[in-house]
Protein backbone atom coordinates (compact mmCIF):
# COMPACT_ATOMS: atom_id res chain seq x y z
CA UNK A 1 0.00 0.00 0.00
CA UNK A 2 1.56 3.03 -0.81
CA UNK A 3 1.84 5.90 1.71
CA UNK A 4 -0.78 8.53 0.54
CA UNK A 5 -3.26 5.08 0.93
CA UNK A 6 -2.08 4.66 4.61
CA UNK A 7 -2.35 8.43 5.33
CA UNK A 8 -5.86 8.78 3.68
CA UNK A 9 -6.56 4.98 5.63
CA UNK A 10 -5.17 7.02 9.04
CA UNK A 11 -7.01 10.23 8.70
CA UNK A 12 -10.53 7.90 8.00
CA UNK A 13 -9.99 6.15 10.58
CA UNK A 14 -9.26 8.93 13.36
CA UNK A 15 -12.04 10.99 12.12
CA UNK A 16 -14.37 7.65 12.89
CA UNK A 17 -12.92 7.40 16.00
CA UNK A 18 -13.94 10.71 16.49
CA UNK A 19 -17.24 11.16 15.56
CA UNK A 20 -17.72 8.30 17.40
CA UNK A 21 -16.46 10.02 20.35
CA UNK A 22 -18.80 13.08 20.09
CA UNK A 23 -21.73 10.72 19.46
CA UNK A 24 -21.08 9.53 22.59
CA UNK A 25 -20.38 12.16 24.51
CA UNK A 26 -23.45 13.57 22.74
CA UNK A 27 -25.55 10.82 23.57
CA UNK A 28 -24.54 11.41 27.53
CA UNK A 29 -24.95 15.06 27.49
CA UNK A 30 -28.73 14.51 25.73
CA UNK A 31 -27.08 16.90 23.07
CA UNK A 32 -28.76 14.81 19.84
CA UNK A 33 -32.25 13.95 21.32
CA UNK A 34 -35.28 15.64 22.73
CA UNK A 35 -35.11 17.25 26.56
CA UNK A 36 -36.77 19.21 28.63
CA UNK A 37 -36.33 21.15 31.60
CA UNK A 38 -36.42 21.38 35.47
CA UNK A 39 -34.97 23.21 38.19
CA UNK A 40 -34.54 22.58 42.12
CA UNK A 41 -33.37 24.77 44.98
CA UNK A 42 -30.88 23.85 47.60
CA UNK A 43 -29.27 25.69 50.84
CA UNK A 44 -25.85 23.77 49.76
CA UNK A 45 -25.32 21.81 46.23
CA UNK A 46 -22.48 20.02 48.62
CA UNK A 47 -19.99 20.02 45.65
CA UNK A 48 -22.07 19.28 42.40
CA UNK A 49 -20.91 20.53 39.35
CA UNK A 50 -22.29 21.19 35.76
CA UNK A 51 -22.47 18.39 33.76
CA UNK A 52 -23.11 16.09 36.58
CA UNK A 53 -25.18 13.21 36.18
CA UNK A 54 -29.28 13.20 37.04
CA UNK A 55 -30.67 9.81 37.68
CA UNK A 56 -34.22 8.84 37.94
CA UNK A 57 -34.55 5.21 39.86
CA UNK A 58 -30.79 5.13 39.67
CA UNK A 59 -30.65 4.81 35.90
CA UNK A 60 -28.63 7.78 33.92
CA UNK A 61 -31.64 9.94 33.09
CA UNK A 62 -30.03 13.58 32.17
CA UNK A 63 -27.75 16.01 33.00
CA UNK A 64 -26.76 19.20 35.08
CA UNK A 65 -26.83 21.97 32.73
CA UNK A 66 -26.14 25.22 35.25
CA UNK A 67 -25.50 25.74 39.22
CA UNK A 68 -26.85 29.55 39.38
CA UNK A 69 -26.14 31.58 42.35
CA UNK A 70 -28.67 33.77 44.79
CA UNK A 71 -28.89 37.20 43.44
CA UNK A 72 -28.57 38.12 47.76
CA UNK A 73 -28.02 36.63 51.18
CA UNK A 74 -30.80 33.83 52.34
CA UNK A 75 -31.77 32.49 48.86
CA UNK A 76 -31.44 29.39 47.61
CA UNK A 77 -28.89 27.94 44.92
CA UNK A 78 -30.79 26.97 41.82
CA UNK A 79 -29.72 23.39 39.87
CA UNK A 80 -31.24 23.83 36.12
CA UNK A 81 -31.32 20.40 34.61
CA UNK A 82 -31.47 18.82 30.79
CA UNK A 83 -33.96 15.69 31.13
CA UNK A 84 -35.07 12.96 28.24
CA UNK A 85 -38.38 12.92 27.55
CA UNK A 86 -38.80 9.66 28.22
CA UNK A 87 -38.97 10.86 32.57
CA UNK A 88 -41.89 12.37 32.10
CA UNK A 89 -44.35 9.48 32.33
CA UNK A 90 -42.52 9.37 35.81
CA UNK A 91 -41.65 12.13 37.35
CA UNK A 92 -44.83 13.95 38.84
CA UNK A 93 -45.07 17.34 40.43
CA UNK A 94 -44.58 15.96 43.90
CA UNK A 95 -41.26 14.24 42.69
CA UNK A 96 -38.42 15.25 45.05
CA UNK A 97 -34.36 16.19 43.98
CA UNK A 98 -31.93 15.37 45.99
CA UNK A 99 -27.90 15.42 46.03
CA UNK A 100 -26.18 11.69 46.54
CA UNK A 101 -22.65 10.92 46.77
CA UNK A 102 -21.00 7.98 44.75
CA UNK A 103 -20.06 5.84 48.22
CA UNK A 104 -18.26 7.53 50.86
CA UNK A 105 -16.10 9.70 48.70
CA UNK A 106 -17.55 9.49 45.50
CA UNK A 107 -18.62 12.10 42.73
CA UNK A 108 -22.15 14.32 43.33
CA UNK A 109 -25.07 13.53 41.60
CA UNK A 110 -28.76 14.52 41.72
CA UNK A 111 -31.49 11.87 42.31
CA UNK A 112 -34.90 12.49 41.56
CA UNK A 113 -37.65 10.19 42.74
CA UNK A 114 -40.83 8.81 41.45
CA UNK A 115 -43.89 10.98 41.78
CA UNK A 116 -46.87 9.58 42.65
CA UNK A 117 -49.67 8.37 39.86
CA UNK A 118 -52.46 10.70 40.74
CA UNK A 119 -50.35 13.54 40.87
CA UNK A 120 -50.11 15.81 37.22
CA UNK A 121 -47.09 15.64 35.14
CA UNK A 122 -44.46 18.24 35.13
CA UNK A 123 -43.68 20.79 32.35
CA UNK A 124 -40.61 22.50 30.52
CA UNK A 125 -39.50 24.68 33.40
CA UNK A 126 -41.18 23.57 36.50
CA UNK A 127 -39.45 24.02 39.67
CA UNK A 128 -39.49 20.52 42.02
CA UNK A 129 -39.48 20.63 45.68
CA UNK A 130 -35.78 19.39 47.26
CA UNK A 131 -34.36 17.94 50.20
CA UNK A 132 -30.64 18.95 51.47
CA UNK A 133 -27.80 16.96 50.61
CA UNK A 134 -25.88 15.65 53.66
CA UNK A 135 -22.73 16.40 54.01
CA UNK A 136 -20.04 13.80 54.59
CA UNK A 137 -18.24 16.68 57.22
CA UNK A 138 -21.38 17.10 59.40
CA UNK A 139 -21.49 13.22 59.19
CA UNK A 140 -18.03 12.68 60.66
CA UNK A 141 -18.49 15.86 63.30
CA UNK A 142 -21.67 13.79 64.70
CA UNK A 143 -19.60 10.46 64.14
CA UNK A 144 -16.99 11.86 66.29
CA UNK A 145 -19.40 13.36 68.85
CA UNK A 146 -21.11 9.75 69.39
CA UNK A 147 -17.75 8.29 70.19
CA UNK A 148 -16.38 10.80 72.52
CA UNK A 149 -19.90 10.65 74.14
CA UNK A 150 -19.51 6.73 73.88
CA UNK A 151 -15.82 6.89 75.51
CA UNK A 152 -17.45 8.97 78.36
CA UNK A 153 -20.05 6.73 79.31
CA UNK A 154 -17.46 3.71 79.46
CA UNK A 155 -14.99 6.02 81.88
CA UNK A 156 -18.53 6.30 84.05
CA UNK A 157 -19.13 2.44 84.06
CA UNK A 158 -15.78 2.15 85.17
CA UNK A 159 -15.60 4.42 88.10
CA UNK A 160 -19.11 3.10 88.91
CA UNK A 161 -18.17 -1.02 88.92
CA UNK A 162 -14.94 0.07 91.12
CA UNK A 163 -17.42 2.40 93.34
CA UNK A 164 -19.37 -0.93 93.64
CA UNK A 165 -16.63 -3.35 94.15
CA UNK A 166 -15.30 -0.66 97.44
CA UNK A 167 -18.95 -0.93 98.73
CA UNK A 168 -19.56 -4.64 98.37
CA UNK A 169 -15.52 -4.66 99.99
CA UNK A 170 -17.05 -3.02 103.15
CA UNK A 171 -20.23 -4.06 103.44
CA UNK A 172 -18.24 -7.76 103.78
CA UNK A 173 -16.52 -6.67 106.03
CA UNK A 174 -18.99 -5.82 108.37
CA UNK A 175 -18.60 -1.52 107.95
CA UNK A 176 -21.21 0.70 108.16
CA UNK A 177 -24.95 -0.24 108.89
CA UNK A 178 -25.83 -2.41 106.10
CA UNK A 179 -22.15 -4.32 106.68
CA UNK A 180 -23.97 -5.15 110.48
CA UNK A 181 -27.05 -5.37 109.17
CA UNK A 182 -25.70 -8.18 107.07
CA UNK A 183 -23.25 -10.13 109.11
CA UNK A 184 -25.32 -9.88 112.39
CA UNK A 185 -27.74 -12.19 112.05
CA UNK A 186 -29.06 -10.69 115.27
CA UNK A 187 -29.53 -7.69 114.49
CA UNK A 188 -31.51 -8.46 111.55
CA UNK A 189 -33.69 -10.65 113.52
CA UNK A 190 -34.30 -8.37 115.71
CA UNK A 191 -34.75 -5.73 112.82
CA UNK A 192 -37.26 -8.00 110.97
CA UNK A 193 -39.47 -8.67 114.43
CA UNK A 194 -39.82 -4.88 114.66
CA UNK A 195 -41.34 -4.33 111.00
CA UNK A 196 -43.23 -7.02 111.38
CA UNK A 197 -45.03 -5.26 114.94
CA UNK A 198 -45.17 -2.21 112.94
CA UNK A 199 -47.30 -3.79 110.14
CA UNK A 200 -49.46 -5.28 112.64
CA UNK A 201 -50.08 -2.41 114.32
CA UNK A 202 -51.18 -0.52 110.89
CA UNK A 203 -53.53 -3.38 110.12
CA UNK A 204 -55.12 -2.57 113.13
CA UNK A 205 -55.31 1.19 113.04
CA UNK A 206 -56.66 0.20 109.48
CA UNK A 207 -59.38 -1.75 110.79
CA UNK A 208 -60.58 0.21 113.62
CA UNK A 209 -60.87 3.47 111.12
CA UNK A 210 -62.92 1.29 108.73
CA UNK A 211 -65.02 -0.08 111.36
CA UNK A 212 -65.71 3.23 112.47
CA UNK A 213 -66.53 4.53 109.70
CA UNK A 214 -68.94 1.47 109.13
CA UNK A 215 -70.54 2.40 112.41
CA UNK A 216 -71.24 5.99 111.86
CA UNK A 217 -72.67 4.89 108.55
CA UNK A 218 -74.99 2.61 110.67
CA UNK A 219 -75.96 5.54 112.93
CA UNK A 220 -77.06 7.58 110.42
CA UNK A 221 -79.61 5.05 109.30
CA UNK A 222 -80.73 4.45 112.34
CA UNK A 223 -84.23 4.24 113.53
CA UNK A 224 -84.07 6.48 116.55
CA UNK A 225 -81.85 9.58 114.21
CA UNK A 226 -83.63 8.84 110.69
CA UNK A 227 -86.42 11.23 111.74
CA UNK A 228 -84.11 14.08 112.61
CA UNK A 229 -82.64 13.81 109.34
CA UNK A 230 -86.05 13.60 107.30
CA UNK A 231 -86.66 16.39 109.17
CA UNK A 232 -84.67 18.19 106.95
CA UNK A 233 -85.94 16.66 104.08
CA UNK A 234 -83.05 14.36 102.49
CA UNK A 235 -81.68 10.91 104.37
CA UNK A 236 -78.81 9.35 101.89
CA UNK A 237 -75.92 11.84 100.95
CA UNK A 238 -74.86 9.00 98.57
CA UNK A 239 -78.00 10.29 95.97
CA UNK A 240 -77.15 13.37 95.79
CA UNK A 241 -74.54 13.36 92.81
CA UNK A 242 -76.30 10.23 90.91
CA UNK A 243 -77.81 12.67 88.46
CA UNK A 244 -76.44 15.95 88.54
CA UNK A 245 -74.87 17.30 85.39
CA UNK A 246 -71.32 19.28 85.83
CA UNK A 247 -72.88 22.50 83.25
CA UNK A 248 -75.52 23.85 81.81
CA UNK A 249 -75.87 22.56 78.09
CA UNK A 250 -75.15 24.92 75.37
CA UNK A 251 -78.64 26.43 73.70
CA UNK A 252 -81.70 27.80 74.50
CA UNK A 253 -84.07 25.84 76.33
CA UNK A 254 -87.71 25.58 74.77
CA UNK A 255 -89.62 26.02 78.35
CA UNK A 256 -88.72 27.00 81.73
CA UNK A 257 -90.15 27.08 84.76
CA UNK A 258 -88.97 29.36 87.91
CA UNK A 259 -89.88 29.24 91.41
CA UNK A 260 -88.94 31.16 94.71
CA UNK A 261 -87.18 28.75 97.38
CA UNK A 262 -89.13 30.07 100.21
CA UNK A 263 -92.51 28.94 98.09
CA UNK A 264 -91.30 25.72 97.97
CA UNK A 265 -89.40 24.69 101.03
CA UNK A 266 -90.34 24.94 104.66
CA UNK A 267 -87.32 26.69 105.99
CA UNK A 268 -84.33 28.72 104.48
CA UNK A 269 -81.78 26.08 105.15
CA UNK A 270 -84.00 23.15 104.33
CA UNK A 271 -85.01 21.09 101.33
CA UNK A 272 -88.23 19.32 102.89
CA UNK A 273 -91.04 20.30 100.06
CA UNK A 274 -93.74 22.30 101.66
CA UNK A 275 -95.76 23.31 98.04
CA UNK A 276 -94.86 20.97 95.96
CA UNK A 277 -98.44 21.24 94.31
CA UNK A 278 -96.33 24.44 92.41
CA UNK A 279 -94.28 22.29 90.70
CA UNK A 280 -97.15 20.38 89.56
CA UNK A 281 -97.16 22.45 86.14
CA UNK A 282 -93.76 21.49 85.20
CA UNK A 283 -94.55 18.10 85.86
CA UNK A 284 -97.28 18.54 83.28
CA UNK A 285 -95.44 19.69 80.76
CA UNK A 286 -92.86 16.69 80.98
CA UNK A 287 -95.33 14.39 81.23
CA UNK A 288 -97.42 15.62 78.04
CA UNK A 289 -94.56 17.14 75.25
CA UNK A 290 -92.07 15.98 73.52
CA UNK A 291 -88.34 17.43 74.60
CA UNK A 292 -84.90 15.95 74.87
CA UNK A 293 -83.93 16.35 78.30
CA UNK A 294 -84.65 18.57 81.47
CA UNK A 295 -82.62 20.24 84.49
CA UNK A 296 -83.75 20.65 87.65
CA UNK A 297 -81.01 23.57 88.78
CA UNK A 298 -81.24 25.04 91.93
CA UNK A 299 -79.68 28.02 93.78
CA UNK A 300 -79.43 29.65 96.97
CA UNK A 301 -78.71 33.58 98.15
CA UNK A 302 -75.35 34.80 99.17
CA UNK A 303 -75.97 34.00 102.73
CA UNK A 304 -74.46 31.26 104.69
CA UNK A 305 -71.20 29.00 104.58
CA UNK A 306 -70.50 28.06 100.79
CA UNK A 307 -69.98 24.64 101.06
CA UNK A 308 -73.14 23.79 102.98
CA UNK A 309 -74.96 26.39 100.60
CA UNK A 310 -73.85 24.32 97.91
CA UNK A 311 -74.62 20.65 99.36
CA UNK A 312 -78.09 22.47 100.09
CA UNK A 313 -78.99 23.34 96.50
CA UNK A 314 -77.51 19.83 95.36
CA UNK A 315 -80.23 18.56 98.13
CA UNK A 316 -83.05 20.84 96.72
CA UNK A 317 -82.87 19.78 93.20
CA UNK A 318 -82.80 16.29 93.96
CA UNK A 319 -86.00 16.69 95.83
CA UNK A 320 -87.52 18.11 93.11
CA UNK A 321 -86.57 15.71 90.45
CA UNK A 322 -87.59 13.14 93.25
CA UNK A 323 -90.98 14.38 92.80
CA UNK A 324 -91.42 14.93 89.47
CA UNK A 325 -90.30 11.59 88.50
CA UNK A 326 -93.07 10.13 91.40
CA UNK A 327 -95.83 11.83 90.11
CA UNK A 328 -95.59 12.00 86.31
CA UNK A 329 -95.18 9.71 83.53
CA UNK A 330 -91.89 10.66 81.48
CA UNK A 331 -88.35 8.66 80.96
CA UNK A 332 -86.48 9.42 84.29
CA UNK A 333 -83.14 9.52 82.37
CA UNK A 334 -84.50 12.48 80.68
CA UNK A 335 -84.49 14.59 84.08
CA UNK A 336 -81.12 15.88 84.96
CA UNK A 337 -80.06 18.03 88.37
CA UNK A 338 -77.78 20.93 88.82
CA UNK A 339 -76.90 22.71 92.18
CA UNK A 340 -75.21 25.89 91.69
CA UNK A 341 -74.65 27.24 95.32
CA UNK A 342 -74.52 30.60 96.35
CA UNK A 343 -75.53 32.88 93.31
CA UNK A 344 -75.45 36.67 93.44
CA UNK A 345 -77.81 36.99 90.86
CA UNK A 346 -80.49 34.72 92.76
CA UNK A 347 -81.23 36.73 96.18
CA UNK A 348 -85.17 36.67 96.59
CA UNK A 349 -87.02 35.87 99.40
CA UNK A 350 -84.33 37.74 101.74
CA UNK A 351 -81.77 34.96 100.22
CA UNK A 352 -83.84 31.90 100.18
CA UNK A 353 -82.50 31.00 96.81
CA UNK A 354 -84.04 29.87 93.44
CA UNK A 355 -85.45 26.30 91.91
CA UNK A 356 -85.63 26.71 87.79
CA UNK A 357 -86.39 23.82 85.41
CA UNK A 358 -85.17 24.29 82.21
CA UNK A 359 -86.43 22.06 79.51
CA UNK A 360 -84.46 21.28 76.31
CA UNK A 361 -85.17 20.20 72.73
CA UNK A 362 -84.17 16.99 71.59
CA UNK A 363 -80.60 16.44 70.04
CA UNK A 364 -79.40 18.43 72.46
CA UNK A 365 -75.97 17.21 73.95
CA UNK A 366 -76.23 16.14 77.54
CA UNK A 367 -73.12 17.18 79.58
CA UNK A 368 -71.51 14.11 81.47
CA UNK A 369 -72.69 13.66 84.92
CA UNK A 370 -70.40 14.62 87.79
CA UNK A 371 -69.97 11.01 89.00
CA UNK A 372 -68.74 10.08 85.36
CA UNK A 373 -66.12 12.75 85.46
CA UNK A 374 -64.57 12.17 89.11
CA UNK A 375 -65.47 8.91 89.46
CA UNK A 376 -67.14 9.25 92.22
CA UNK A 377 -68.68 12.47 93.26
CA UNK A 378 -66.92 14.32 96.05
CA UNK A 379 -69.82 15.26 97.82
CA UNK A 380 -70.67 11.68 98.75
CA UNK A 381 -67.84 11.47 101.15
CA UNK A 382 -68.28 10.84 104.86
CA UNK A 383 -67.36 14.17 105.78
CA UNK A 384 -70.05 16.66 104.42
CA UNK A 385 -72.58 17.25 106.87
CA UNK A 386 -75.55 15.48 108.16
CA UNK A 387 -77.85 17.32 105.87
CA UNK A 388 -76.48 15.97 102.41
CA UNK A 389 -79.30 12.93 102.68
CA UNK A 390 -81.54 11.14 100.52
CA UNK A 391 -84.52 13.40 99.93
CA UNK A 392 -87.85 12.76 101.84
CA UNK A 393 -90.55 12.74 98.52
CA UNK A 394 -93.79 13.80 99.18
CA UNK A 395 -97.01 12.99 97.11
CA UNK A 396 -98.69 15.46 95.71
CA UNK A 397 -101.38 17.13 97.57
């Protein structure tokens, strides 16, 4: 072959070789087929570069085409990136970009993940949300912080197990209180007796308060007493929270009815009915009309110790839901109580008080009863006075 054949064979040859080459490098770059557009924004790009790679589900997808700075302080770096068309059946506007490293100490790439199937499709130019990249430095400051934390808690151990090892050294021995605690078995006989008296003696300072209190129980039932306490109207302080409401229910009622305490009761601190025909009109309306649920709420003047004023309206309203439920045919359940105590808006009668019924329309929401929120109500304990008792009912007259 003679040489102008193997120079024109050479130059072929290389120019193959080369527009091989740019094909390729083409190809990589997305410079001979059909892209499109997105950006991302990131505190830190953590090192990437133009030109780096963009991966969708970790396959070569596209390319970084420009890192663009903020125009001022506290905005965000912008990555503008060449994708192939063939993403967009995948990525979705709620598609996220993020910054991954190549191993430990590899090159920067960006990752983009799947979007979601309901979500719309992104366009030329859309701007994806972004999560920031972490940084291999911040990695190794926290790696490093772990271990010195680490190397701390072993030097603890360590002056803890030979803190433990000087005790258990001594206590051997027979210093300090447990060490004679421990090897006199005397003294721990002796020890043990004396708990064991002690917890006798609380078992029976136990049982004497409950019997007791199982006594005075008795006495207040008692045949001879249970006329003094009817006297005032109520027996069983036990009742007096079964059906009282904490509040008022929000709404208008759609009937009331009001009464004076001194028309209903025989004396100011009392809750013995002395009318109780009055009442007879409320029971009426119960009894013939459709509602959702009633309160009986009483209230009493500004007079008086506030406790007992309190344990007295509680007492009142009971009596009159007592009666009403007697004497006319309605769901109990429906009939709620509420005692409200001293009430400076309620001071007729020289302070005698107030008994209202409010009626409600149905789908009303009940409030929860006072039992259901405490548990049990704290005005059935044994030490409210004698006059928190079951109420006395009278029939109508």
């Amino acid at each position: 072959m003679s040489r102008a054949a193997r120079l024109g064979a050479f130059i072929v040859v290389t120019l193959a070789i080369l527009v091989a080459g740019v094909f390729i490098i083409g190809s990589k770059q997305y410079l001979f087929s059909s892209t499109y557009q997105l950006k991302a924004q990131f505190d830190n790009v953590a090192g990437l570069d133009a030109g780096g790679d963009v991966r969708v589900g970790g396959v070569h997808s596209g390319t970084v085409r420009s890192i663009v700075l903020p125009h001022k302080p506290g905005e965000k770096v912008t990555v503008v990136m060449d994708l192939g068309k063939s993403t967009l059946d995948i990525i979705k506007q709620d598609s996220v970009a993020t910054i991954e490293t190549e191993g430990l100490l590899g090159n920067q790439y960006l990752a983009i993940s799947f979007g979601s199937a309901a979500k719309a499709d992104v366009r030329d130019g859309d701007l994806i949300a972004s999560q920031p990249p972490l940084e291999m430095s911040e990695l190794f400051k926290k790696t490093s912080d772990i271990l010195d934390g680490s190397q701390q808690a072993i030097q603890n151990a360590t002056r803890a197990t030979a803190n433990l090892d000087s005790i258990s050294a001594k206590i051997n021995g027979g210093q300090g209180s447990v060490g004679a605690l421990v090897n006199d078995k005397q003294l721990y006989n002796n020890l043990a007796q004396t708990t064991s008296t002690m917890h006798d003696t609380m078992l029976q300072a136990q049982t004497g308060v409950t019997d007791f209190q199982e006594n005075m129980e008795a006495l207040k039932h008692n045949f001879f007493l249970r006329g003094y306490f009817k006297n005032r109207g109520y027996e069983d302080s036990a009742e007096l929270a079964k059906d009282e409401i904490e509040r008022l229910p929000q709404g208008a009622p759609i009937k009331e009815f009001t009464y004076s305490a001194k028309q209903l009761f025989d004396k100011q601190d009392s809750a013995k009915l002395k009318n109780q025909k009055s009442l007879n009109a409320g029971g009426e309306f119960l009894a013939n009309n459709q509602f959702g649920f009633a309160v009986v709420v009483a209230s009493a003047g500004m007079e008086g110790d506030t406790q007992k004023e309190l344990v007295l309206t509680e007492a009142r309203a009971m009596v009159v839901r007592e009666y009403l439920v007697e004497n006319f045919g309605f769901d109990d359940s429906q009939l709620k109580t509420l005692g409200m105590g001293k009430q400076t808006d309620t001071n007729p009668d020289g302070g005698w008080g107030t008994v209202q019924i409010f009626i409600y329309p149905a789908g009303t929401e009940i409030p929860p009863n006072k039992q259901t929120q405490a548990g049990v109500s704290s005005k059935t304990t044994s030490d409210q006075p004698d006059e928190l008792l079951r109420p006395a009912t009278p029939k109508p007259q």
